[in-house]
Protein backbone atom coordinates (compact mmCIF):
# COMPACT_ATOMS: atom_id res chain seq x y z
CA UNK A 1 62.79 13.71 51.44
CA UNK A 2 61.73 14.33 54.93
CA UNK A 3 58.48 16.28 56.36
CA UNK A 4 60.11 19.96 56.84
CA UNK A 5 61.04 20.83 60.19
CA UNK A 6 59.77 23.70 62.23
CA UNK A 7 60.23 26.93 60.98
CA UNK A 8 63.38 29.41 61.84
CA UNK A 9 63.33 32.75 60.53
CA UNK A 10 67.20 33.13 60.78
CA UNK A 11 67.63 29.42 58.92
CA UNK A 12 69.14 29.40 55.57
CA UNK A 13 68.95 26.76 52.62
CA UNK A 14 70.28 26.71 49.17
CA UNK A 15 67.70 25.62 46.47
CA UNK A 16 70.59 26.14 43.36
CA UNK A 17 74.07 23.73 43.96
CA UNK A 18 75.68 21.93 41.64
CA UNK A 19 78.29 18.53 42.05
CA UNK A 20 80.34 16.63 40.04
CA UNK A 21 77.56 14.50 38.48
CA UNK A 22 77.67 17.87 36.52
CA UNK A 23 79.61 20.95 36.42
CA UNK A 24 80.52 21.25 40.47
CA UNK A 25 83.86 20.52 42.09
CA UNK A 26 82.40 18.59 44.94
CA UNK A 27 80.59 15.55 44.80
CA UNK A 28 76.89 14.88 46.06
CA UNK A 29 77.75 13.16 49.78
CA UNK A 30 80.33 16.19 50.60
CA UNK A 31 77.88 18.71 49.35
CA UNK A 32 75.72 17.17 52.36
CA UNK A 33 78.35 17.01 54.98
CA UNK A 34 79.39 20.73 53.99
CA UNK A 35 75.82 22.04 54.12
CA UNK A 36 75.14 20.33 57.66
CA UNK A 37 78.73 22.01 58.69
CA UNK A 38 77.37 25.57 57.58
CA UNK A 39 74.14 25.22 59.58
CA UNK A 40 71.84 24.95 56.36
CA UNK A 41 68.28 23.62 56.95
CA UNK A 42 67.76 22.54 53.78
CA UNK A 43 69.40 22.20 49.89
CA UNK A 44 68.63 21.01 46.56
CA UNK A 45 71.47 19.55 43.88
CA UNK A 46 70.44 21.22 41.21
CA UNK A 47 72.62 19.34 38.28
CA UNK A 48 72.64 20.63 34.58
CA UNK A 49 70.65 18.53 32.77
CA UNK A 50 70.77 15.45 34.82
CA UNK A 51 69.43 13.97 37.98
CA UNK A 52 72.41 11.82 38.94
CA UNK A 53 73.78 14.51 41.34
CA UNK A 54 70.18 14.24 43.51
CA UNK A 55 70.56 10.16 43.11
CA UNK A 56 73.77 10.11 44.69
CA UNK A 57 72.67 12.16 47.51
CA UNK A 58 69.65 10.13 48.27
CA UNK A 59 71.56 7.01 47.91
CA UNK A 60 74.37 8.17 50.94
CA UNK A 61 71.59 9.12 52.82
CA UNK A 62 70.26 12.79 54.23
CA UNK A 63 71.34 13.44 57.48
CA UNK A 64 68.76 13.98 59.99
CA UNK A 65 69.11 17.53 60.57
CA UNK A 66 68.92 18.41 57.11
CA UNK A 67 66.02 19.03 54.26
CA UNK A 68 66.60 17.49 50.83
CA UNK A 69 64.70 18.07 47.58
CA UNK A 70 65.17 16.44 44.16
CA UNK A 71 66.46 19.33 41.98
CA UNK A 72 67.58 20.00 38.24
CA UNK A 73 68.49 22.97 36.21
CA UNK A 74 67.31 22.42 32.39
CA UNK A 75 68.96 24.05 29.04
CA UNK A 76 65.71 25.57 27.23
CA UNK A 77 64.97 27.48 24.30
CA UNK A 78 62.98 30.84 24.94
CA UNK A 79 59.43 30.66 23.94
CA UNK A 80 58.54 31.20 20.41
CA UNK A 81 58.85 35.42 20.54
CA UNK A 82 61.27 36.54 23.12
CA UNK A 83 64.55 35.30 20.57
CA UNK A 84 67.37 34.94 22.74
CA UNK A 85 71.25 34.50 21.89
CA UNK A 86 71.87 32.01 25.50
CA UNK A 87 69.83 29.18 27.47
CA UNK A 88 67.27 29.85 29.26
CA UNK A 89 67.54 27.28 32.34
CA UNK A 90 64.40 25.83 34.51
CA UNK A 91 64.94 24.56 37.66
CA UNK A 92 62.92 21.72 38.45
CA UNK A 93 62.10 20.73 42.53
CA UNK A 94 60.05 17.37 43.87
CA UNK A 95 61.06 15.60 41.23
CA UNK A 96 60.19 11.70 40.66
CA UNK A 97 64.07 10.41 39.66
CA UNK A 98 62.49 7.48 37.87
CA UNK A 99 59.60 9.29 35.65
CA UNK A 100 60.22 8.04 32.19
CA UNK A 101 59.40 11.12 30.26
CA UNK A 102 62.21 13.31 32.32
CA UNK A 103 64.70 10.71 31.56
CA UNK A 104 64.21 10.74 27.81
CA UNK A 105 64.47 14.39 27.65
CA UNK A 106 67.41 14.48 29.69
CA UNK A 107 68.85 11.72 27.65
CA UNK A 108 68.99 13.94 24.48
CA UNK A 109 70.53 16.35 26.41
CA UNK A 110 73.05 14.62 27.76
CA UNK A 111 73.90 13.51 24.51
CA UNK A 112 74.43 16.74 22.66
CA UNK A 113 76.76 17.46 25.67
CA UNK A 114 78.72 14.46 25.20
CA UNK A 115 78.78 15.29 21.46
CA UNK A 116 79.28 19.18 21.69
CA UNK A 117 82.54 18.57 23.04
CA UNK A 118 84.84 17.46 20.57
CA UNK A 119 83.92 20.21 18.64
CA UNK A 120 85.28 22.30 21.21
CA UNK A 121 88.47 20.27 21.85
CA UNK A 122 88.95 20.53 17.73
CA UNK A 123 88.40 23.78 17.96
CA UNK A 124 90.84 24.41 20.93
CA UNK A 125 93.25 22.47 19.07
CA UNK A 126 92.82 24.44 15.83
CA UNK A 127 93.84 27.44 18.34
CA UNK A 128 97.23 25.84 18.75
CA UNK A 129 96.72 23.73 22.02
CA UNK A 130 97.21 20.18 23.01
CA UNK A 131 94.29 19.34 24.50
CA UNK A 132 92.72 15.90 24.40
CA UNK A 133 89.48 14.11 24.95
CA UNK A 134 91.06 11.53 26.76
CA UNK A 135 92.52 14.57 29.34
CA UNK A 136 89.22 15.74 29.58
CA UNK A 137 88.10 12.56 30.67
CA UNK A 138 90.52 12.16 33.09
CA UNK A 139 89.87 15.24 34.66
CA UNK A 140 85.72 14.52 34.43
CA UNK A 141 85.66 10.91 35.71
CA UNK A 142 82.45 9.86 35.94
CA UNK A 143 80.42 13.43 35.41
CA UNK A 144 78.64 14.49 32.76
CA UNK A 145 81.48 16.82 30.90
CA UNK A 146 81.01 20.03 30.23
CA UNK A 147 82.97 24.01 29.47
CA UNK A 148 84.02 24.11 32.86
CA UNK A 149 85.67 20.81 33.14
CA UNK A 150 87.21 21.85 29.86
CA UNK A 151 88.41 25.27 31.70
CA UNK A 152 89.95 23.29 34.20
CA UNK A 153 91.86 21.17 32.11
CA UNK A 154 93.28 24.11 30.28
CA UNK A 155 94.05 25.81 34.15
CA UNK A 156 95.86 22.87 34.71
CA UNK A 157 98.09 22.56 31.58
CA UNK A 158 98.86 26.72 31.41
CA UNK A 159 96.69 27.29 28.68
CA UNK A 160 94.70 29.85 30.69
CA UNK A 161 95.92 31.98 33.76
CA UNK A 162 91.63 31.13 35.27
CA UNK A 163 88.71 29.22 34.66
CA UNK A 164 87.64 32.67 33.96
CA UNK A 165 90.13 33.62 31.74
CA UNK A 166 89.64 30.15 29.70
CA UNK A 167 85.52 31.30 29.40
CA UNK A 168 86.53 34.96 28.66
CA UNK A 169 89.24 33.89 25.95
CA UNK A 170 88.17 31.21 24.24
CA UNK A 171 84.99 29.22 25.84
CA UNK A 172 82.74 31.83 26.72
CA UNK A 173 79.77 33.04 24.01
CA UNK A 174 81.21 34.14 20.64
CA UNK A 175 84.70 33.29 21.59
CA UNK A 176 86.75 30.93 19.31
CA UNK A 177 86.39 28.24 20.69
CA UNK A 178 82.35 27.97 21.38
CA UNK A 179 80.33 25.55 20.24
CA UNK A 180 76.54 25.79 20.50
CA UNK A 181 74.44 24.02 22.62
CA UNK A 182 71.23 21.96 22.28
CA UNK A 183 68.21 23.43 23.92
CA UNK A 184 64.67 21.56 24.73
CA UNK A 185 62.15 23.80 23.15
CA UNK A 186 60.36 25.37 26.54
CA UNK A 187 57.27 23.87 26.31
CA UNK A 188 58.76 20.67 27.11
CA UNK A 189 61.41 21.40 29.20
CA UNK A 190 58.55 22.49 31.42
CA UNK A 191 55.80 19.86 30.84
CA UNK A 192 58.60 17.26 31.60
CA UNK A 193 59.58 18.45 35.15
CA UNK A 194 55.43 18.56 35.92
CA UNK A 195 54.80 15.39 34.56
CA UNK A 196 57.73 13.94 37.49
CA UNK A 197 55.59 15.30 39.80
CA UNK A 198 58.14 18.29 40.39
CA UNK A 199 57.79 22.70 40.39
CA UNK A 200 59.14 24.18 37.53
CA UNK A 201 61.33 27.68 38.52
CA UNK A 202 62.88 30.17 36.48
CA UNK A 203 66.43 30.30 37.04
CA UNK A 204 68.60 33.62 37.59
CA UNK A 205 66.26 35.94 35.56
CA UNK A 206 68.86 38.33 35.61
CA UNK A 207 71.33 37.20 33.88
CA UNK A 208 69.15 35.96 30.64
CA UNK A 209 68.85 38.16 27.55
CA UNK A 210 65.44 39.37 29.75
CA UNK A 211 67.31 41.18 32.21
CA UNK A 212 65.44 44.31 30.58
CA UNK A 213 62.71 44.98 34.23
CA UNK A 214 60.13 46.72 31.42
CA UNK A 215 59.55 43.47 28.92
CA UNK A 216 60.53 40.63 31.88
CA UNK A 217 56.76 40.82 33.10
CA UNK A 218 55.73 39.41 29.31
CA UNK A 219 57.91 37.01 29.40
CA UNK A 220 57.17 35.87 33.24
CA UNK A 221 53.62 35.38 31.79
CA UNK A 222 54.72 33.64 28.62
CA UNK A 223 56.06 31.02 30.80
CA UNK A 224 53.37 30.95 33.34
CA UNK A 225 51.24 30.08 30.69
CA UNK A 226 53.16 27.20 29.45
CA UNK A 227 53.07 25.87 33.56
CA UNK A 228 56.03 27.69 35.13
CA UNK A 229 55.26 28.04 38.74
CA UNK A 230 58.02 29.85 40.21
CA UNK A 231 61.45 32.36 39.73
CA UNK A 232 64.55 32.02 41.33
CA UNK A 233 64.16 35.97 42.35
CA UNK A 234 66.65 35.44 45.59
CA UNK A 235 70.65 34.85 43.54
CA UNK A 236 73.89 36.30 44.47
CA UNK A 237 73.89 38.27 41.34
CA UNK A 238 71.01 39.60 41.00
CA UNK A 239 71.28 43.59 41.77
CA UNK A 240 68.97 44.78 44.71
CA UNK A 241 66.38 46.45 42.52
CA UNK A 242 65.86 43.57 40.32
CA UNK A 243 65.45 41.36 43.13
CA UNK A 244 62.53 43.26 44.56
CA UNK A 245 61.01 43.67 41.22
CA UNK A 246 60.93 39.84 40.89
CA UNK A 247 59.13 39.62 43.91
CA UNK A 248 56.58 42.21 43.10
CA UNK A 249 55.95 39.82 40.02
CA UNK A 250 55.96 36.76 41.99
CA UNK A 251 53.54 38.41 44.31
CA UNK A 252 50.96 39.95 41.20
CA UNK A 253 50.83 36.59 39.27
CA UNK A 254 50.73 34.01 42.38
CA UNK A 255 54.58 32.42 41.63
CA UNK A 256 56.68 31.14 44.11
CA UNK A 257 59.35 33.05 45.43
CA UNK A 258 62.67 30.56 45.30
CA UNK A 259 66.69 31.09 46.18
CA UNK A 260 69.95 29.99 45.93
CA UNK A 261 73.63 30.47 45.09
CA UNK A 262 74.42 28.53 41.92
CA UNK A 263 76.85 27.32 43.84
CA UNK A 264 79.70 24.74 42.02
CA UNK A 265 82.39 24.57 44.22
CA UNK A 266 85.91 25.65 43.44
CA UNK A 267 84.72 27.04 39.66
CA UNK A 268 82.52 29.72 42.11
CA UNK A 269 85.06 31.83 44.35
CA UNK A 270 83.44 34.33 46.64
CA UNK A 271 80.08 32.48 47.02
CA UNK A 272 79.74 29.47 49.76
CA UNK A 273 76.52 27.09 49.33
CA UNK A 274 73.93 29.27 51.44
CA UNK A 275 75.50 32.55 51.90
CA UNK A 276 76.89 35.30 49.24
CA UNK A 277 78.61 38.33 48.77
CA UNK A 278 77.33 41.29 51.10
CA UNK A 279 75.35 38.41 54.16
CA UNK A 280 73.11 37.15 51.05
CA UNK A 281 71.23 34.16 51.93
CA UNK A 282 68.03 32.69 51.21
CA UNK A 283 65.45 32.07 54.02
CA UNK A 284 63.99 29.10 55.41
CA UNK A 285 60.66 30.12 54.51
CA UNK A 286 60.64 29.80 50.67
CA UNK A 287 61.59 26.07 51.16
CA UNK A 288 58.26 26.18 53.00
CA UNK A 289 56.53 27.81 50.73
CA UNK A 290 57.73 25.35 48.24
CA UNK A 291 56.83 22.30 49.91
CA UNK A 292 53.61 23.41 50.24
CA UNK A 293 53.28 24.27 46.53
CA UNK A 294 54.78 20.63 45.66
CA UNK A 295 51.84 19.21 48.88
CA UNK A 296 54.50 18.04 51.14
């Protein structure tokens, strides 16, 4: 992590990528090269539930005319009170890779990944198809496996015309072949990324069970209260309206304003890292914003 670089209004960053240390296509060095081709100012790997994808990066080495940031995008439980059917993921920026307490709690997690997947190869196989673990691995290599490697795999064999078709069919929620997830209660999920030194962000608001405008502000607070300092208001998905309500919000209850893609590669058609559907990108000036937040 550098010092940021002057400001430009028309400079665009991605705060939300994934690689294959996780659920991406592309691993952490090209996500660099690619970003620098693109004319990005500055990006975050943002890796489900482990920091391996902003390792790698660090360890190739940033190139000069590029900001980096530590990122991560944590599976949490919603706060005792707003019940919710999904994950509710945190991004976490500034983070200290070696803080002790992170790594525990990603530890777990990473576990009941490693474990939850079986299950859905049993259950896959219960559906009539020859899929394996050892496929899977093959296909995963060294990354943390997950549903979209496992929609891949079945791409690749016939077993599903997409990776969307594998998630609508059989992977996605209440289809036959899900398989629940372990979630860090919020509270800690939170108090871990802080304790690393990092900013803790609400991910894609949107597309949580909270998407309802009238009881998000509740919820916003809920989390604020438990040390959430930020929401990802500026995502591809996120229709216009909500967008600008987010940042109302962020503006009211002094939260930083963060963006980026979600961006994973090959499993994310139509979006490039930086730049969306319609000329969506986020500006320059929230990485600011959030590097003065995190006292860089």
């Amino acid at each position: 992590m550098k010092k940021p670089l002057a400001s430009d209004p028309h400079a665009g960053i991605d705060l939300h990528v994934h690689s294959t240390a996780s659920d991406g296509t592309l691993a952490p060095p090209k996500i660099l090269e690619m970003a620098v081709a693109l004319g990005l100012k500055a990006v975050s790997i943002t890796d489900h539930d482990t920091l391996a994808g902003s390792a790698a990066a660090l360890a190739y080495g940033i190139p000069r005319s590029l900001e980096f940031l530590t990122g991560i995008e944590i599976s949490a439980a919603a706060p005792d009170g707003y019940p919710s059917e999904s994950s509710v993921h945190i991004l976490g920026y500034g983070l200290n890779l070696l803080d002790a307490p992170l790594n525990k709690l990603l530890t777990v997690l990473q576990s009941s990944r490693e474990n939850r997947n079986p299950r859905i190869i049993e259950r896959l196989n219960t559906l009539g198809m020859d899929v394996t673990m050892e496929e899977l691995s093959g296909v995963v290599g060294d990354a943390t496996a997950g549903r979209p490697h496992i929609a891949q795999m079945m791409v690749a064999k016939g077993l599903a015309d997409s990776i969307d078709d594998a998630f609508d069919r059989f992977l996605g929620k209440n289809r036959p072949a899900y398989v629940e997830k372990h979630r860090v209660p919020m509270k800690d999920a939170i108090a871990a990324i802080k304790t690393a030194g990092g900013v803790a962000v609400l991910a894609h608001p949107y597309l949580n069970d909270t998407a309802d405008l009238d009881s998000f502000e509740s919820f916003l607070l809920t989390l604020k209260d438990l040390g959430l300092e930020g929401i990802e208001a500026v995502y591809p998905e996120h229709p216009e309206a909500a967008t600008a309500h987010y940042c109302r919000l962020a503006t009211k209850h002094n939260l930083l304003i963060t963006g980026g893609t979600d961006f994973h590669g090959a499993i994310t058609p139509g979006i490039q890292m930086g730049f969306g559907k319609g000329g969506f990108h986020v500006p320059y000036s929230l990485y600011e914003n959030l590097m003065e937040r995190l006292g860089r």
